[in-house]
Structure formats: C-alpha cells, structure tokens
C-alpha atoms as a PDB file:
ATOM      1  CA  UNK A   1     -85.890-160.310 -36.766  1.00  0.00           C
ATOM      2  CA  UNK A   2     -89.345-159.674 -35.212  1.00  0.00           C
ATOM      3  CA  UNK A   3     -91.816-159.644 -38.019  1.00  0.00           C
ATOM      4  CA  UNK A   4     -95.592-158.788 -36.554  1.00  0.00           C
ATOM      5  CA  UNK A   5     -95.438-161.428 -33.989  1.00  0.00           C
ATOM      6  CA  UNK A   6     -98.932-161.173 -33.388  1.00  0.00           C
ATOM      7  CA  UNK A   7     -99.418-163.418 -36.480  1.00  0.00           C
ATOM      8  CA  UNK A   8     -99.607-167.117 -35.807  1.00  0.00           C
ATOM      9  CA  UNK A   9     -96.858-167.553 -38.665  1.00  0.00           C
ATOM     10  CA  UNK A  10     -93.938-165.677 -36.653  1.00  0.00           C
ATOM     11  CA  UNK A  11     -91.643-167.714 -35.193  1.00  0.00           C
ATOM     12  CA  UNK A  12     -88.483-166.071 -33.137  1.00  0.00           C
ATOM     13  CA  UNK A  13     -86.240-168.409 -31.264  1.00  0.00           C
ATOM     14  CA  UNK A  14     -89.010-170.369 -29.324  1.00  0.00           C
ATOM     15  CA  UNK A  15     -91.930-168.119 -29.150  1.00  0.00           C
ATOM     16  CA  UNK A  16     -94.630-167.938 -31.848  1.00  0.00           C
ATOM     17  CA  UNK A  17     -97.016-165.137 -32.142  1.00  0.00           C
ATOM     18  CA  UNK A  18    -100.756-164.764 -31.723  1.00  0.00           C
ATOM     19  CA  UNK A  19    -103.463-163.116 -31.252  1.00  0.00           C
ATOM     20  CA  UNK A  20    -104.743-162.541 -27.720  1.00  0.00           C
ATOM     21  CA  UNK A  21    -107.630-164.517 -28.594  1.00  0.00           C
ATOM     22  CA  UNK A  22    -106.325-167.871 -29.148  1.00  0.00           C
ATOM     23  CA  UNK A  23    -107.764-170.700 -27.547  1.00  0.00           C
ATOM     24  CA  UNK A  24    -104.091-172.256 -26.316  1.00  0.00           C
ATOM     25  CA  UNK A  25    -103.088-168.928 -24.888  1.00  0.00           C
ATOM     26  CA  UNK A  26    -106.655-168.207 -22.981  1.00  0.00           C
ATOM     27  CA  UNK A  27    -106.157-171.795 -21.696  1.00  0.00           C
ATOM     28  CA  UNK A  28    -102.563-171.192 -20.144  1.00  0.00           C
ATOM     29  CA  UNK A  29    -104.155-167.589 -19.004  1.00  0.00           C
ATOM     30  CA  UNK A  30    -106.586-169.437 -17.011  1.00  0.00           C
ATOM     31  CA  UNK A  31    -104.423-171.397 -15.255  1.00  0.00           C
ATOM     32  CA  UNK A  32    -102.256-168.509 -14.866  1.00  0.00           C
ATOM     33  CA  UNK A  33    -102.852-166.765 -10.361  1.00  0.00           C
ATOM     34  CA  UNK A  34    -103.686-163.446 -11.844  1.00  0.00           C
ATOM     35  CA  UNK A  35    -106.406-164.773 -13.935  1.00  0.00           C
ATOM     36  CA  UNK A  36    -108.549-164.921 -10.940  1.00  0.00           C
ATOM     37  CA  UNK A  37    -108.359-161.396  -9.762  1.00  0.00           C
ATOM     38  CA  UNK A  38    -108.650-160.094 -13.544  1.00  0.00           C
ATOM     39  CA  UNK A  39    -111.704-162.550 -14.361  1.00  0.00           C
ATOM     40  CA  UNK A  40    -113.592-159.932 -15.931  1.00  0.00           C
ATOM     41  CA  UNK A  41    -110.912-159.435 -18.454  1.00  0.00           C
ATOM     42  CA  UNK A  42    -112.345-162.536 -20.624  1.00  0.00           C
ATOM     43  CA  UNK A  43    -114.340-160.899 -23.212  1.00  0.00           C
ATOM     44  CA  UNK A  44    -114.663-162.495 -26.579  1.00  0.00           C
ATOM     45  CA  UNK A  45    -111.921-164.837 -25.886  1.00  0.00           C
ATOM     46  CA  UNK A  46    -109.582-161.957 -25.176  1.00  0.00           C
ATOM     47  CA  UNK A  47    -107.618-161.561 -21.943  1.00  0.00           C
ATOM     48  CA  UNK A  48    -105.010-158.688 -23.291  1.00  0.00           C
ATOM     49  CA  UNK A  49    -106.886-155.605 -22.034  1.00  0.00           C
ATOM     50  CA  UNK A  50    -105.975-152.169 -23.416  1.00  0.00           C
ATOM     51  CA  UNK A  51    -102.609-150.522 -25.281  1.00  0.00           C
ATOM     52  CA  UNK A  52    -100.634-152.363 -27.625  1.00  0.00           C
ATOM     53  CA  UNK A  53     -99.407-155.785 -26.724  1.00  0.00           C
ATOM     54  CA  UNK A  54     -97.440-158.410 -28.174  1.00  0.00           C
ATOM     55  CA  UNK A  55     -98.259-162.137 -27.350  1.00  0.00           C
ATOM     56  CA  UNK A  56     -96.040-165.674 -27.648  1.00  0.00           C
ATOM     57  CA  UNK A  57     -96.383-169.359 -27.178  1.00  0.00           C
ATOM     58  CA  UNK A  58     -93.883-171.620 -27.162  1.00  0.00           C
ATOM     59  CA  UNK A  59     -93.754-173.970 -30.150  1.00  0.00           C
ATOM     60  CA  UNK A  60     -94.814-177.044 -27.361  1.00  0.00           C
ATOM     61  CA  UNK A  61     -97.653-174.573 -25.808  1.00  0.00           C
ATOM     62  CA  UNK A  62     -96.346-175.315 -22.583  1.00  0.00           C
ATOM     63  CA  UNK A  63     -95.270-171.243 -21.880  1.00  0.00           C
ATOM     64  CA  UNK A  64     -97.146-168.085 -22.498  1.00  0.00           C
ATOM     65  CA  UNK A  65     -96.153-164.561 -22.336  1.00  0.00           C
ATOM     66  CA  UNK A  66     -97.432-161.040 -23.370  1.00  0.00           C
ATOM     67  CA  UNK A  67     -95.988-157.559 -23.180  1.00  0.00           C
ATOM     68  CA  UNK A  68     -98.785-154.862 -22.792  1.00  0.00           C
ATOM     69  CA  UNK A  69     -97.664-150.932 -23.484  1.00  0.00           C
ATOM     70  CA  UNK A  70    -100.384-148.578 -22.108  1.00  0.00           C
ATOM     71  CA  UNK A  71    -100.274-144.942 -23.345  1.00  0.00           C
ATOM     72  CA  UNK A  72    -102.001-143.923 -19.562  1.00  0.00           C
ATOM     73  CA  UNK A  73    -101.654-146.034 -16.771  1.00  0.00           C
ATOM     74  CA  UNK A  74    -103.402-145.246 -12.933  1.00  0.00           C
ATOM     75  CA  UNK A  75    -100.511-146.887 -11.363  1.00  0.00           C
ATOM     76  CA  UNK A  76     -97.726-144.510 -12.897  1.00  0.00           C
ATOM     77  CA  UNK A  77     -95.807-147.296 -14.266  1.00  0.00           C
ATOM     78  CA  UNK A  78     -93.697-146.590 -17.898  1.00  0.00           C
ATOM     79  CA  UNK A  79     -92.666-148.878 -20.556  1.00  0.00           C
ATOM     80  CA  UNK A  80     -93.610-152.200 -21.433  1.00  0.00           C
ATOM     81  CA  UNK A  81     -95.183-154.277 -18.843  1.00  0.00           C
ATOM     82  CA  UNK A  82     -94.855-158.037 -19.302  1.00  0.00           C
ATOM     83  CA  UNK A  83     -98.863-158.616 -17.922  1.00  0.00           C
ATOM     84  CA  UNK A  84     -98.199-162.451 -18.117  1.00  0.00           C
ATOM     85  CA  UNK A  85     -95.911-165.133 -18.043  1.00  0.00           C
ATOM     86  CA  UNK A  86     -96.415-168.581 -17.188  1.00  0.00           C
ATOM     87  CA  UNK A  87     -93.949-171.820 -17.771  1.00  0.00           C
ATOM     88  CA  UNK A  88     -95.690-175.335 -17.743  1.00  0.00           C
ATOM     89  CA  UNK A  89     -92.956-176.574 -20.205  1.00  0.00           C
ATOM     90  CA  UNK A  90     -89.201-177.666 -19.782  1.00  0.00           C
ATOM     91  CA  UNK A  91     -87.902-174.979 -20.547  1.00  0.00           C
ATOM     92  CA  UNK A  92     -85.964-172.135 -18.108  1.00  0.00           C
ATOM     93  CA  UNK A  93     -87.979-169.889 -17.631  1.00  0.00           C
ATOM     94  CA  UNK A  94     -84.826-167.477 -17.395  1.00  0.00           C
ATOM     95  CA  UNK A  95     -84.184-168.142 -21.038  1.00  0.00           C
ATOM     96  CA  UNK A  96     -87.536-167.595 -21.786  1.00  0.00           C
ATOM     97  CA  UNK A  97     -87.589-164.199 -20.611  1.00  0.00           C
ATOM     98  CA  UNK A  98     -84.352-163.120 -21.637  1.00  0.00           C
ATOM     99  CA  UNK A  99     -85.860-164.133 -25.594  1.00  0.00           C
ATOM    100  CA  UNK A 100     -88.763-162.074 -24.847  1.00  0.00           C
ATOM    101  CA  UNK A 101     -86.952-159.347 -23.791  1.00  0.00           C
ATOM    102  CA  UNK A 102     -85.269-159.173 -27.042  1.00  0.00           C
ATOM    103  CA  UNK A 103     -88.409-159.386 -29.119  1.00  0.00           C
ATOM    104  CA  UNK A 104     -89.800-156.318 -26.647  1.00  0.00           C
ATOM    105  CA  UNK A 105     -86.993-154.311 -27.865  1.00  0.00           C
ATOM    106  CA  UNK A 106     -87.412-155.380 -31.109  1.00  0.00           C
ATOM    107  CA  UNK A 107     -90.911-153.626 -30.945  1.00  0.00           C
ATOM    108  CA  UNK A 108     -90.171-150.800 -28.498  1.00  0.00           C
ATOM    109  CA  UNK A 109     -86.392-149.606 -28.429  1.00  0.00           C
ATOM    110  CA  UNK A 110     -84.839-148.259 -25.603  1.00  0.00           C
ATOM    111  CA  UNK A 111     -87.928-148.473 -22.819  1.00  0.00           C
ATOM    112  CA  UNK A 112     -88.087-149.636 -19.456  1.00  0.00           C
ATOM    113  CA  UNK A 113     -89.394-153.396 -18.886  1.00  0.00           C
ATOM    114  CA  UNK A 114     -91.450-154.264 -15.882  1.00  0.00           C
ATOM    115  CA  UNK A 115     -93.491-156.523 -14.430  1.00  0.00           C
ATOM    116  CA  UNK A 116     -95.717-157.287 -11.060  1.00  0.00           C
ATOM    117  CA  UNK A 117     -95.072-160.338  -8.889  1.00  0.00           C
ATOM    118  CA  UNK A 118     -97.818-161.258  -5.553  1.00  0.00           C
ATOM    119  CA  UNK A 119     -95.552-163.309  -3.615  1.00  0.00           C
ATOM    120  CA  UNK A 120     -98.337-164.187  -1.727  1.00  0.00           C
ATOM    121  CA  UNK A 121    -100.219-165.976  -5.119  1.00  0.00           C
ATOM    122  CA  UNK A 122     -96.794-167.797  -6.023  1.00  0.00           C
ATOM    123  CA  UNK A 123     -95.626-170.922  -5.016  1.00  0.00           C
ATOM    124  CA  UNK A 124     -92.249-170.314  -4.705  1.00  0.00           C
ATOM    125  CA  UNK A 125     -89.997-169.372  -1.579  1.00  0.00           C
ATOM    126  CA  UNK A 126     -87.960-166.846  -3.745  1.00  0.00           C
ATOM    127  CA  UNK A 127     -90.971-164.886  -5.556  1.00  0.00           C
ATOM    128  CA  UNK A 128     -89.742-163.817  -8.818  1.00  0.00           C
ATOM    129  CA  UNK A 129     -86.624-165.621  -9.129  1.00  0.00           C
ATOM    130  CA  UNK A 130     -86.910-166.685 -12.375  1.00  0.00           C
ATOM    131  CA  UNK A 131     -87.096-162.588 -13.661  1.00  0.00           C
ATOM    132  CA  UNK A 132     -84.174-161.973 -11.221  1.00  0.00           C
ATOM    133  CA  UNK A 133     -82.027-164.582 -12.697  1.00  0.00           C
ATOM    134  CA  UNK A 134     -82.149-163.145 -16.009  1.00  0.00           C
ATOM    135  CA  UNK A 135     -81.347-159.504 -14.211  1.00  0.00           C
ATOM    136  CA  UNK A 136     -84.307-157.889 -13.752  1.00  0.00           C
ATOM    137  CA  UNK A 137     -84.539-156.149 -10.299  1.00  0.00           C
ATOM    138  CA  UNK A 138     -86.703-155.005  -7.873  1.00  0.00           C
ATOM    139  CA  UNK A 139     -87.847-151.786  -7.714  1.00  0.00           C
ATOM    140  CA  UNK A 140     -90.538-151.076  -5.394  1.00  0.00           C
ATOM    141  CA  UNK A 141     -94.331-152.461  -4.423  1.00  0.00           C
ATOM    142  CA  UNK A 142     -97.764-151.393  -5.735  1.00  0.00           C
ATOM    143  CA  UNK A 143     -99.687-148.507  -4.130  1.00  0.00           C
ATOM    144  CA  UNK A 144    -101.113-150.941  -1.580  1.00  0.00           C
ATOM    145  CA  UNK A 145     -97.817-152.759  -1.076  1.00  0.00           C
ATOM    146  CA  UNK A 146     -99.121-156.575  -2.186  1.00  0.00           C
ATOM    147  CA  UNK A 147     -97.528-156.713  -5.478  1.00  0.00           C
ATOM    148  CA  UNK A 148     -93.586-156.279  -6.291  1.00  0.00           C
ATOM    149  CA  UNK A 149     -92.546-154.317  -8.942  1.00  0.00           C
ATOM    150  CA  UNK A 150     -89.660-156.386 -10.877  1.00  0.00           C
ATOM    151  CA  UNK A 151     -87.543-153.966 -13.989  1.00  0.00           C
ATOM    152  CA  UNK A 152     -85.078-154.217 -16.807  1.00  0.00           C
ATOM    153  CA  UNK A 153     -83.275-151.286 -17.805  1.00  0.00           C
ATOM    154  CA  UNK A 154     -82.152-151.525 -21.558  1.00  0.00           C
END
C-alpha cells in the first residue's frame, strides 16, 4: 500500500521514497541525458520542477524514477508523466517500471501514463525498449518531432 512515498521511510516492493532534493537522487539525475538540456532545473538541490510528483530509489541506489502530474502543460500532454528514469543497477528495468506503475496508480487512479524518449540521446538501438517491454506504446513525437511519446493506458 503506497503510504506518502515521498518520505524516506516508505518502502514498496523495491523503491523507497524521497524527496526531490536528496543528494543520491540529484546524483543519478545528473548522470541521467536529459539532465543536460534541463540544467537550469537544479535549484536548491531540486530537479522535480512544477505539479505534484512522486520520487523512488531503489533500496541499492542504483535506479531512480519520478512521476510528475502538471495541472497545465504547453505540450498538451495528460496524466502522469514519468520525467525520469534511469537504471545503473541489476535490476530489469521492465520490472522496475511495471512497480512504478502500480505505485502511480496508487496515487492517481485511472490516468493516462506517459513518458518522452530522444532516441537520438540514448544508447540503445531499440530506444525505449525497456517501457515497451512492460507494454507501454508509442503514441506520437513532440511538437518538433525529436522526442517520442511512449503511454500506458490503465
């Protein structure tokens, strides 16, 4: 049961909860390809930006994820956007997401998950694989057509 996550005393499965400023999740945030177009997002130790968010670590602090909802968004994008997610650990990433997804619902039943993927910023041949093997699909490209727009439909 998902118990305000963003407390470093929640544990679900194998995500903790935090706060946006922790030093072990700004670390894995740096390291992270969209880090360097969002640079100015660092303030205070905080990378989270606006809305409501939820954040996890794995209990090794190898993986990092947070799920952003935005009551107005330029990009006209709903639901819960998954802003970050990045694996250094053993761990599938496919299982990882498929326990986030769970704690998202947890926190906001019934919406739309999505996320954006820059092929060209990945180092992978099959951009987003890891989201597709745990069903989420593509769904279009951003306004200027660089990023891919990856879903989950409850």
């Amino acid at each position: 049961m998902l118990r305000m996550m963003t407390s470093s005393l929640g544990v679900n499965g194998n995500w903790i909860g935090l706060h946006d400023a922790d030093p072990r999740a700004v670390a894995l945030y740096r390291r992270h390809y969209s880090a360097k177009s969002t640079h100015g997002w660092i303030q205070g130790g905080r990378f989270c930006g606006p809305g409501q968010h939820l954040m996890f670590l794995t209990c090794d602090g190898r993986a990092l994820w947070v799920w952003r909802k935005q009551t107005f968004r330029r990009d006209g994008q709903s639901g819960i956007e998954c802003t970050i997610f990045r694996n250094e650990g053993p761990m599938r990433s496919s299982d990882l997401i498929l326990e986030a997804e769970e704690l998202a619902w947890e926190r906001w039943p019934g919406q739309r998950l999505f996320t954006y993927v820059w092929p060209a910023k990945v180092k992978s041949v099959n951009p987003g694989y890891c989201f597709k093997i745990a069903g989420w699909k593509q769904c279009g490209r951003n306004a200027d057509g660089r990023l891919v727009i990856l879903e989950k439909l409850p």
